[in-house]
PDB file of N, CA and C in Angstrom:
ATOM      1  N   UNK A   1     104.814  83.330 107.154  1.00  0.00           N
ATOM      2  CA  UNK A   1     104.198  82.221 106.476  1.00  0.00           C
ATOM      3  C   UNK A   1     103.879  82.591 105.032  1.00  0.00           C
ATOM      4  N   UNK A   2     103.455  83.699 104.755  1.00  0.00           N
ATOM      5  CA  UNK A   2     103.151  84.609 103.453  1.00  0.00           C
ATOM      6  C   UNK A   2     104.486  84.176 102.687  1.00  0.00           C
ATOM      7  N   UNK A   3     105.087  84.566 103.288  1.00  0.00           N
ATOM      8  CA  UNK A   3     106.187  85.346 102.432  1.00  0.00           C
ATOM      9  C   UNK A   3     107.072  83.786 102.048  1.00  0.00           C
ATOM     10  N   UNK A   4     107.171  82.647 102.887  1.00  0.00           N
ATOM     11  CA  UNK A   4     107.085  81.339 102.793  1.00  0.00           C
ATOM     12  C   UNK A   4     106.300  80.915 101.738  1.00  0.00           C
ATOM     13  N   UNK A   5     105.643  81.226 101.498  1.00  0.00           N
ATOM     14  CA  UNK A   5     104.953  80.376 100.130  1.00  0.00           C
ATOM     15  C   UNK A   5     104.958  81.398  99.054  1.00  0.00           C
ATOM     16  N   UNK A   6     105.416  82.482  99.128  1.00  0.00           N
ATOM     17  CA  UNK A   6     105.830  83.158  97.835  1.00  0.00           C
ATOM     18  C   UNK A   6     106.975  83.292  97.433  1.00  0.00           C
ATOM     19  N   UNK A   7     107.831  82.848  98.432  1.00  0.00           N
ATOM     20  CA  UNK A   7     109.256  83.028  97.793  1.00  0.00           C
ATOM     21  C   UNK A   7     109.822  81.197  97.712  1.00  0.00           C
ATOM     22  N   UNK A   8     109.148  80.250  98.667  1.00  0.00           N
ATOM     23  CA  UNK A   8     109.828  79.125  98.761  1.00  0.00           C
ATOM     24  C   UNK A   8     110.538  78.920  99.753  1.00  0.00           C
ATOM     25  N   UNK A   9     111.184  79.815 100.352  1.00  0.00           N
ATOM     26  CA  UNK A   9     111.467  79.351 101.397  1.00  0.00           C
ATOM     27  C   UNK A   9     111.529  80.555 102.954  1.00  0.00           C
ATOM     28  N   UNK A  10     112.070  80.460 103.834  1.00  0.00           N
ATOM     29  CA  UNK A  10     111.972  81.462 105.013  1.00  0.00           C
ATOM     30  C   UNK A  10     113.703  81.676 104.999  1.00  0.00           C
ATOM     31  N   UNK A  11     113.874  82.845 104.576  1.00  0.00           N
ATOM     32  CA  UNK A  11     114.763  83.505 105.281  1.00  0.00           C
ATOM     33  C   UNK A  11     114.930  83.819 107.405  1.00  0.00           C
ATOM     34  N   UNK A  12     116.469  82.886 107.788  1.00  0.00           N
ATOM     35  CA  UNK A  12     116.067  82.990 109.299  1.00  0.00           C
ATOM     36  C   UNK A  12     116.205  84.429 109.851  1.00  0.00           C
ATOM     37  N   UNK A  13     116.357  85.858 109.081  1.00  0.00           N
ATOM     38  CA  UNK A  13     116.166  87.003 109.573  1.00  0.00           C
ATOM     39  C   UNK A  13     114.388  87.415 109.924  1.00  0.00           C
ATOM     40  N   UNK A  14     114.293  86.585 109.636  1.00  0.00           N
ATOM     41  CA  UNK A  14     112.822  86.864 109.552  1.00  0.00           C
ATOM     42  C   UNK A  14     112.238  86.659 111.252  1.00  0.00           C
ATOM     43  N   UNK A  15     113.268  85.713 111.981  1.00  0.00           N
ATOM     44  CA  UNK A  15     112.755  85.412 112.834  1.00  0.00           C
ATOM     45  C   UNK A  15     113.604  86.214 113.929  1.00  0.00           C
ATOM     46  N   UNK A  16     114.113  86.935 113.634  1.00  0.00           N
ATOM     47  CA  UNK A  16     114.795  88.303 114.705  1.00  0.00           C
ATOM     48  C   UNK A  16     114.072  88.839 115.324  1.00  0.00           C
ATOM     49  N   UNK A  17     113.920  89.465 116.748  1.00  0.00           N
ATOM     50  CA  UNK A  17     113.238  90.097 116.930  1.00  0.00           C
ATOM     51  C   UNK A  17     112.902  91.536 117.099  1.00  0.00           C
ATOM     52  N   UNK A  18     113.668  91.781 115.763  1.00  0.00           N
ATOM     53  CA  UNK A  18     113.305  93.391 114.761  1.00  0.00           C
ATOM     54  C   UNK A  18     112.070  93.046 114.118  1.00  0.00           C
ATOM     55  N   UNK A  19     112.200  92.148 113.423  1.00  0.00           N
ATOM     56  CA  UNK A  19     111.373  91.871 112.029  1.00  0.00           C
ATOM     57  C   UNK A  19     109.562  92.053 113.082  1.00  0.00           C
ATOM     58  N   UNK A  20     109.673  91.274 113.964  1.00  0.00           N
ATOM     59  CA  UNK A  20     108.535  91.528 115.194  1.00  0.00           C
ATOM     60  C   UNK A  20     108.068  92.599 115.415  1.00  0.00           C
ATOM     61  N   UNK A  21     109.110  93.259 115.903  1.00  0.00           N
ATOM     62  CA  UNK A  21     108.866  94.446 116.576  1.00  0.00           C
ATOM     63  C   UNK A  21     108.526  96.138 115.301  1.00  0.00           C
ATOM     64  N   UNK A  22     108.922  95.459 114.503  1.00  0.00           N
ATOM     65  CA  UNK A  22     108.411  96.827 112.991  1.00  0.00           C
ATOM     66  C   UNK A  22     106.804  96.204 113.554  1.00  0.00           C
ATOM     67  N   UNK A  23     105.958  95.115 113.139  1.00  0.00           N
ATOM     68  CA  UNK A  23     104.544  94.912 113.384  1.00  0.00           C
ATOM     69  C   UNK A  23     104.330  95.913 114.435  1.00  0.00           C
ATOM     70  N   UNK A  24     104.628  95.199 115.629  1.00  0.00           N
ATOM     71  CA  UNK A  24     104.398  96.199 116.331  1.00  0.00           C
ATOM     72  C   UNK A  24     104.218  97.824 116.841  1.00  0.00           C
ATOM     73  N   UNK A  25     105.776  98.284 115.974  1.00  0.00           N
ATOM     74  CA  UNK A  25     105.734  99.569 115.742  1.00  0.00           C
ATOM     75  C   UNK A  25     104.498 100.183 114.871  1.00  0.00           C
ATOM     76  N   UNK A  26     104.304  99.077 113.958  1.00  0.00           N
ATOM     77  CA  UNK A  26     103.113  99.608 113.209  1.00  0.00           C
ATOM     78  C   UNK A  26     101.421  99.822 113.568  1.00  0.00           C
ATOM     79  N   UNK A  27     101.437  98.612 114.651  1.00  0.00           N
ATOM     80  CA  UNK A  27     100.379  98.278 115.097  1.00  0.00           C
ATOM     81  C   UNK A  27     100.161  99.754 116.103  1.00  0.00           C
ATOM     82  N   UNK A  28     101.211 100.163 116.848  1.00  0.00           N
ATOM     83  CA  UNK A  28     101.098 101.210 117.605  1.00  0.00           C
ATOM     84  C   UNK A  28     101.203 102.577 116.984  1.00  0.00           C
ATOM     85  N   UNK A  29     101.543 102.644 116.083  1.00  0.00           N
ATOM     86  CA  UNK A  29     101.092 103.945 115.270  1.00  0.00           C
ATOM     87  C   UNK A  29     100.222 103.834 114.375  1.00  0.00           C
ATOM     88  N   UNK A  30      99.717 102.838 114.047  1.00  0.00           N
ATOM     89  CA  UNK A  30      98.073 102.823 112.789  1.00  0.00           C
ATOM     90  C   UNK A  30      96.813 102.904 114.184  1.00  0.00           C
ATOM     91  N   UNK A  31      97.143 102.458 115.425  1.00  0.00           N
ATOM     92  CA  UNK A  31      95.627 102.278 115.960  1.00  0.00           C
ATOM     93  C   UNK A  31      94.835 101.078 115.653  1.00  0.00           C
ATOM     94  N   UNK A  32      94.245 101.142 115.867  1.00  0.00           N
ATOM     95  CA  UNK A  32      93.071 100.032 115.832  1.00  0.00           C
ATOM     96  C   UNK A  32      91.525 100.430 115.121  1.00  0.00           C
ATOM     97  N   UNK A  33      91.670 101.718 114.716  1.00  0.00           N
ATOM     98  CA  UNK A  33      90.378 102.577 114.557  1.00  0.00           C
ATOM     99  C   UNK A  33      90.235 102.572 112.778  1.00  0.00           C
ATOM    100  N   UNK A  34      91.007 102.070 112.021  1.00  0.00           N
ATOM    101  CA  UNK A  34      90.805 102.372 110.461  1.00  0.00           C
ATOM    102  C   UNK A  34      91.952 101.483 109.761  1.00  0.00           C
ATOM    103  N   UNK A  35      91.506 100.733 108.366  1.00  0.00           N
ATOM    104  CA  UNK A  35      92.493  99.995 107.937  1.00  0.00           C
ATOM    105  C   UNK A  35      93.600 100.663 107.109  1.00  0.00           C
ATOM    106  N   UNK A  36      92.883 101.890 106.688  1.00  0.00           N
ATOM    107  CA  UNK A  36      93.831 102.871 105.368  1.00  0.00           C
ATOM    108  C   UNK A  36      94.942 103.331 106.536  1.00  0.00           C
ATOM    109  N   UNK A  37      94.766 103.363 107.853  1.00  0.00           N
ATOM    110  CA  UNK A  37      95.770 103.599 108.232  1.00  0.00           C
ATOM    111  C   UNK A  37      96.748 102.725 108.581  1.00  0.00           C
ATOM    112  N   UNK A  38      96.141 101.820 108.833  1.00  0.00           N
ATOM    113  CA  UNK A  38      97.742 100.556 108.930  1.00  0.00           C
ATOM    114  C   UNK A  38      98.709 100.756 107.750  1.00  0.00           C
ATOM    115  N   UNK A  39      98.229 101.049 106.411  1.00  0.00           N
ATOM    116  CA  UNK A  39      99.276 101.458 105.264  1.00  0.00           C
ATOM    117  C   UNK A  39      99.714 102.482 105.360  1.00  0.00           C
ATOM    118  N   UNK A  40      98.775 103.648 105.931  1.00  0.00           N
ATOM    119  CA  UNK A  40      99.977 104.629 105.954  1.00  0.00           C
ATOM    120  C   UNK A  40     100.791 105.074 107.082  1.00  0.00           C
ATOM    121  N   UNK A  41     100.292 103.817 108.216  1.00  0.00           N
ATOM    122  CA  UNK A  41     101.556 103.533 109.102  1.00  0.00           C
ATOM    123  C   UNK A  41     102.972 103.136 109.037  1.00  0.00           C
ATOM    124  N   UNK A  42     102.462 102.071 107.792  1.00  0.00           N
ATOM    125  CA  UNK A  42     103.766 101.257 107.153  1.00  0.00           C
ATOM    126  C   UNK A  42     104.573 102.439 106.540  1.00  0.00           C
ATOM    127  N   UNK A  43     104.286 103.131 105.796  1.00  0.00           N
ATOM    128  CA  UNK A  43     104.895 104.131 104.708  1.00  0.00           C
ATOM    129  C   UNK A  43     105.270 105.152 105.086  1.00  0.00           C
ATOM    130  N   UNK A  44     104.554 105.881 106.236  1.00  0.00           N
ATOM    131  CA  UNK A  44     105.265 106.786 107.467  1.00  0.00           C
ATOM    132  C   UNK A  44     106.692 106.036 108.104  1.00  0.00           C
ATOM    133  N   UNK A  45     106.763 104.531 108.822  1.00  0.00           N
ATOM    134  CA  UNK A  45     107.377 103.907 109.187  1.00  0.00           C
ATOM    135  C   UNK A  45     108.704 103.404 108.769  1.00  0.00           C
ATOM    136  N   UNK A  46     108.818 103.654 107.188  1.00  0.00           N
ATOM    137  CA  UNK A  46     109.986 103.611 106.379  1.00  0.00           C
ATOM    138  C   UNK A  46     110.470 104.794 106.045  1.00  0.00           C
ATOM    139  N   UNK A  47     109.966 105.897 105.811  1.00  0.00           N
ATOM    140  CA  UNK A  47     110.196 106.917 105.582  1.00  0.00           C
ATOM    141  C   UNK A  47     110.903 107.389 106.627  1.00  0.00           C
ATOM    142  N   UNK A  48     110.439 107.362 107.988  1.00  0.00           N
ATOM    143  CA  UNK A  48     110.935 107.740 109.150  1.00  0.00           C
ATOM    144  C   UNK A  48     112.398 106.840 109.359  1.00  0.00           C
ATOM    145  N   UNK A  49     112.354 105.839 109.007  1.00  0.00           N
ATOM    146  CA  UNK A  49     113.728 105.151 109.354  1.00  0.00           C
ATOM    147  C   UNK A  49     114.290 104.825 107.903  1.00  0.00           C
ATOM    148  N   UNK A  50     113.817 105.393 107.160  1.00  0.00           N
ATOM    149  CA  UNK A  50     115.215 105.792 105.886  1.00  0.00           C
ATOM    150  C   UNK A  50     115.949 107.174 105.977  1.00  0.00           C
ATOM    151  N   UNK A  51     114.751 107.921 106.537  1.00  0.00           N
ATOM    152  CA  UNK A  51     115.713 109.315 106.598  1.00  0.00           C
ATOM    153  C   UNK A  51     116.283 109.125 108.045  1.00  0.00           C
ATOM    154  N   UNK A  52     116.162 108.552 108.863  1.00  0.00           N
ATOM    155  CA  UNK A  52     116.558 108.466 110.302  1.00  0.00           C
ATOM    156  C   UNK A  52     117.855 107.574 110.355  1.00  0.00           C
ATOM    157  N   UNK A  53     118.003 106.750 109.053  1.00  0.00           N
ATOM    158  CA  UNK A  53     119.260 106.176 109.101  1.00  0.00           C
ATOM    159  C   UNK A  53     120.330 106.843 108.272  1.00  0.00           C
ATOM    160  N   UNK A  54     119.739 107.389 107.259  1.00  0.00           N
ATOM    161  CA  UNK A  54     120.199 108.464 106.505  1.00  0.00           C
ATOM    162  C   UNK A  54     121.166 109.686 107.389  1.00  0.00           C
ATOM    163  N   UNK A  55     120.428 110.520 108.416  1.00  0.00           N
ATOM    164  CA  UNK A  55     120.737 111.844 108.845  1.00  0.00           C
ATOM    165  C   UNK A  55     121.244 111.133 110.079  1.00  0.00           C
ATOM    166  N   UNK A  56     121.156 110.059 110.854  1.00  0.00           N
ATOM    167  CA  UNK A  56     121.587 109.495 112.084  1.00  0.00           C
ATOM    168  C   UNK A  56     121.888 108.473 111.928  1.00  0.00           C
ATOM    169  N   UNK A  57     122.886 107.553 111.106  1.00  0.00           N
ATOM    170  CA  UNK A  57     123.269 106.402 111.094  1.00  0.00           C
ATOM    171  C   UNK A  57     123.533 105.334 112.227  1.00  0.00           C
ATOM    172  N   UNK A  58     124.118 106.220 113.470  1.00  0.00           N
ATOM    173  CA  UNK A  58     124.234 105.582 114.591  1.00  0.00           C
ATOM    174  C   UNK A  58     122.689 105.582 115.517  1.00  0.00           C
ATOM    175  N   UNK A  59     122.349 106.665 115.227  1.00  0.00           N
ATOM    176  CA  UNK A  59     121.525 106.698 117.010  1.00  0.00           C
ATOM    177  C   UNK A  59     119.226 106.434 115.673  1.00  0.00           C
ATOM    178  N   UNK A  60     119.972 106.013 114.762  1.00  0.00           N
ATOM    179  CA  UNK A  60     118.174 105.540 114.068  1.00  0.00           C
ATOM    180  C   UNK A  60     117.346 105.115 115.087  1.00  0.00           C
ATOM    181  N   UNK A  61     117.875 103.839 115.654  1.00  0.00           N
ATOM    182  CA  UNK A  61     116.484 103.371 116.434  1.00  0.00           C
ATOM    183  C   UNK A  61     115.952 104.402 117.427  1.00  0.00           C
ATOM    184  N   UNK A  62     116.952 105.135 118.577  1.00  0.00           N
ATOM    185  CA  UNK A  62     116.378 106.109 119.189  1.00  0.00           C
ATOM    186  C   UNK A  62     115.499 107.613 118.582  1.00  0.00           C
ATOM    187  N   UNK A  63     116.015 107.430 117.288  1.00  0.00           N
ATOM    188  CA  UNK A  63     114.898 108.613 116.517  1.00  0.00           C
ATOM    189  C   UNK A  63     113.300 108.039 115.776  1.00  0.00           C
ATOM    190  N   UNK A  64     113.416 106.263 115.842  1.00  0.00           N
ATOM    191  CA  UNK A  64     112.236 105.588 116.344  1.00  0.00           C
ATOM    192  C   UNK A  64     111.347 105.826 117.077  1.00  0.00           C
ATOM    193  N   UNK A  65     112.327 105.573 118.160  1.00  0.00           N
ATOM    194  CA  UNK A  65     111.938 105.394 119.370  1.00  0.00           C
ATOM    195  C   UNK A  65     111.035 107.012 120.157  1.00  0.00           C
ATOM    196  N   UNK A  66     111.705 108.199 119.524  1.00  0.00           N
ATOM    197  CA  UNK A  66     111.072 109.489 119.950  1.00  0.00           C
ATOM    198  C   UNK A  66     110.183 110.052 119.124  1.00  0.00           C
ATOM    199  N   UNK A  67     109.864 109.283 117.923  1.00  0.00           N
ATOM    200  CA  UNK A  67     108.802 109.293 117.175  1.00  0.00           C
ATOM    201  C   UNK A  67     107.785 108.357 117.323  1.00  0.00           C
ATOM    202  N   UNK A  68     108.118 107.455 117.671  1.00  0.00           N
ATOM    203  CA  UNK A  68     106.814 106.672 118.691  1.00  0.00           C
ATOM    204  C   UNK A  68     106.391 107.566 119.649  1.00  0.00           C
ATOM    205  N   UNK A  69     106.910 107.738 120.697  1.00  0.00           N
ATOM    206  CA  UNK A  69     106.901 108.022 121.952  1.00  0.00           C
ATOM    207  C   UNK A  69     105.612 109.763 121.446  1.00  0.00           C
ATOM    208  N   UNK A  70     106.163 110.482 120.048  1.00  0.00           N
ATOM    209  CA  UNK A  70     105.422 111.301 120.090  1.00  0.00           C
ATOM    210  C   UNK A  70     104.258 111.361 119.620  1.00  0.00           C
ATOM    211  N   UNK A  71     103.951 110.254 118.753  1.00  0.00           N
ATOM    212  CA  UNK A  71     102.860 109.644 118.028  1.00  0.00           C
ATOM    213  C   UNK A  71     101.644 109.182 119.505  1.00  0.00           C
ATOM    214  N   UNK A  72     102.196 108.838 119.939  1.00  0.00           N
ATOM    215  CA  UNK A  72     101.395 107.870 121.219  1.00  0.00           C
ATOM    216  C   UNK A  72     100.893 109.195 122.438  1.00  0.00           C
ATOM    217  N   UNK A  73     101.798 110.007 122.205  1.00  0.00           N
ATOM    218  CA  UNK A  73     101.316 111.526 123.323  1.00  0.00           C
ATOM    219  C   UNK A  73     100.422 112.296 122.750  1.00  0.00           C
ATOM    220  N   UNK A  74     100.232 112.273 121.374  1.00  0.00           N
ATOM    221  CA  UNK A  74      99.774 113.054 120.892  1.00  0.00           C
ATOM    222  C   UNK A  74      98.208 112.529 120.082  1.00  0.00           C
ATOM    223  N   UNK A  75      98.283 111.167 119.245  1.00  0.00           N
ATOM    224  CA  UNK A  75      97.360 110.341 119.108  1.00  0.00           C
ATOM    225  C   UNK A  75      97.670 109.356 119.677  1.00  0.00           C
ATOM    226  N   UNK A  76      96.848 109.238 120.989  1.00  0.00           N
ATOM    227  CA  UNK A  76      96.472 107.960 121.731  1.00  0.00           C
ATOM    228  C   UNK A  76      95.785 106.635 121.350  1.00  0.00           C
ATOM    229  N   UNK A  77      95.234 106.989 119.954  1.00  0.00           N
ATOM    230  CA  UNK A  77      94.550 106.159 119.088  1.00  0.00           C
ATOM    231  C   UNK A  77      95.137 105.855 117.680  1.00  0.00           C
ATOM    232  N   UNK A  78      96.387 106.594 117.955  1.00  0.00           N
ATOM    233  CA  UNK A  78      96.470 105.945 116.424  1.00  0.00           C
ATOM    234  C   UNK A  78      96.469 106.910 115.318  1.00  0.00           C
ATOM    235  N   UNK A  79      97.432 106.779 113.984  1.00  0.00           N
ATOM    236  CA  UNK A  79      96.923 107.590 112.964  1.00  0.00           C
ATOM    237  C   UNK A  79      95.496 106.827 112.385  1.00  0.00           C
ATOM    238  N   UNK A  80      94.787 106.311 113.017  1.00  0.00           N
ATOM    239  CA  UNK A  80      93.412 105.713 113.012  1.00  0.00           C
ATOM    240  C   UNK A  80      92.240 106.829 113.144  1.00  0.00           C
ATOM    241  N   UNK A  81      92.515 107.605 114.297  1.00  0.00           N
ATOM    242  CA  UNK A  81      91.764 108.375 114.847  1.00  0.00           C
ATOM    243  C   UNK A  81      91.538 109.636 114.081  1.00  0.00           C
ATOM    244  N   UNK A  82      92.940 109.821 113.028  1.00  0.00           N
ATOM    245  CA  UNK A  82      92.633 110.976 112.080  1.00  0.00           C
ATOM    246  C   UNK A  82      92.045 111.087 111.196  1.00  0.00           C
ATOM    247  N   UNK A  83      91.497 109.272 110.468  1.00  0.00           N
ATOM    248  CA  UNK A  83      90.705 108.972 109.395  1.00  0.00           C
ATOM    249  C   UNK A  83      89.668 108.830 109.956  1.00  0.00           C
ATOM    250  N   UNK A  84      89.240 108.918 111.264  1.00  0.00           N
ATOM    251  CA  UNK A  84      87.574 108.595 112.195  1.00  0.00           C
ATOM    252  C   UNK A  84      87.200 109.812 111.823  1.00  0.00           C
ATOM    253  N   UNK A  85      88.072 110.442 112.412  1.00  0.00           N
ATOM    254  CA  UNK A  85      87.543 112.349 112.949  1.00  0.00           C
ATOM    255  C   UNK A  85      87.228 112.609 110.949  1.00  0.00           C
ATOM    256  N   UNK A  86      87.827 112.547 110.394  1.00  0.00           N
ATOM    257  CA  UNK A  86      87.504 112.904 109.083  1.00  0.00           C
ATOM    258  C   UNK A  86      86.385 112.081 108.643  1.00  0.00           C
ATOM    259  N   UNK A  87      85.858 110.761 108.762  1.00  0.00           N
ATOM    260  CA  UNK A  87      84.859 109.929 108.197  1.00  0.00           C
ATOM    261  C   UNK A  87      83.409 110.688 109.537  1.00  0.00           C
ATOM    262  N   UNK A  88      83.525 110.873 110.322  1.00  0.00           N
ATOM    263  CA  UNK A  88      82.840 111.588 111.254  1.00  0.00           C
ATOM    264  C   UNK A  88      81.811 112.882 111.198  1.00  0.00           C
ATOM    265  N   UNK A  89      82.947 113.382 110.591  1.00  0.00           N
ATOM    266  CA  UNK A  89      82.947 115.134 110.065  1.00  0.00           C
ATOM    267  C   UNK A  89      83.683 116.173 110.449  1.00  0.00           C
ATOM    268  N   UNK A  90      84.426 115.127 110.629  1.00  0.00           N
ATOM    269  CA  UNK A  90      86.035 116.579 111.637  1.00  0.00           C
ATOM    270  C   UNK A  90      85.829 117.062 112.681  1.00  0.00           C
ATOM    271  N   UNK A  91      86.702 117.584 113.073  1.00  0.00           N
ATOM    272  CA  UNK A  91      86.921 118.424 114.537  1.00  0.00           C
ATOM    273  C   UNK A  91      87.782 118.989 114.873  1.00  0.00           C
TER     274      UNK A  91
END
């Protein structure tokens, strides 16, 4: 809808359900615990799939997919939980 009133109109890639599922990817690696991390979810999130399309052109989404998978084993909360523990006093 944003992006609809700043550009004029909606591109229909928008309504793929990639374009969805990046939110999501993001939503599951920022957490729910801090907002500075939803951005540097986003910016982890491109980085990871520019060099992942870069060094693996074919198999990117599955190097997604095992970087989720290690994000979520390892912080259960999120890169959220790393800006708590630091606003906290570490640990």
């Amino acid at each position: 809808m944003i992006t609809g009133l700043a550009i004029g109109h909606v591109d229909p890639e928008y309504a793929f359900w990639t374009t969805s599922g990046e939110f999501v990817f993001v939503a599951i690696l920022a957490g729910y615990l801090s907002i500075p991390a939803v951005f540097a979810a986003s910016i982890i999130l491109e980085l990871v799939r520019s060099f992942s399309n870069l060094y693996f052109p074919n198999t990117w989404q599955m190097v997604l997919g095992v970087f989720l998978l290690v994000i979520i084993l390892t912080l259960p909360n999120g890169l959220g939980s790393l800006f708590n523990r630091r606003r906290e006093g570490g640990s």
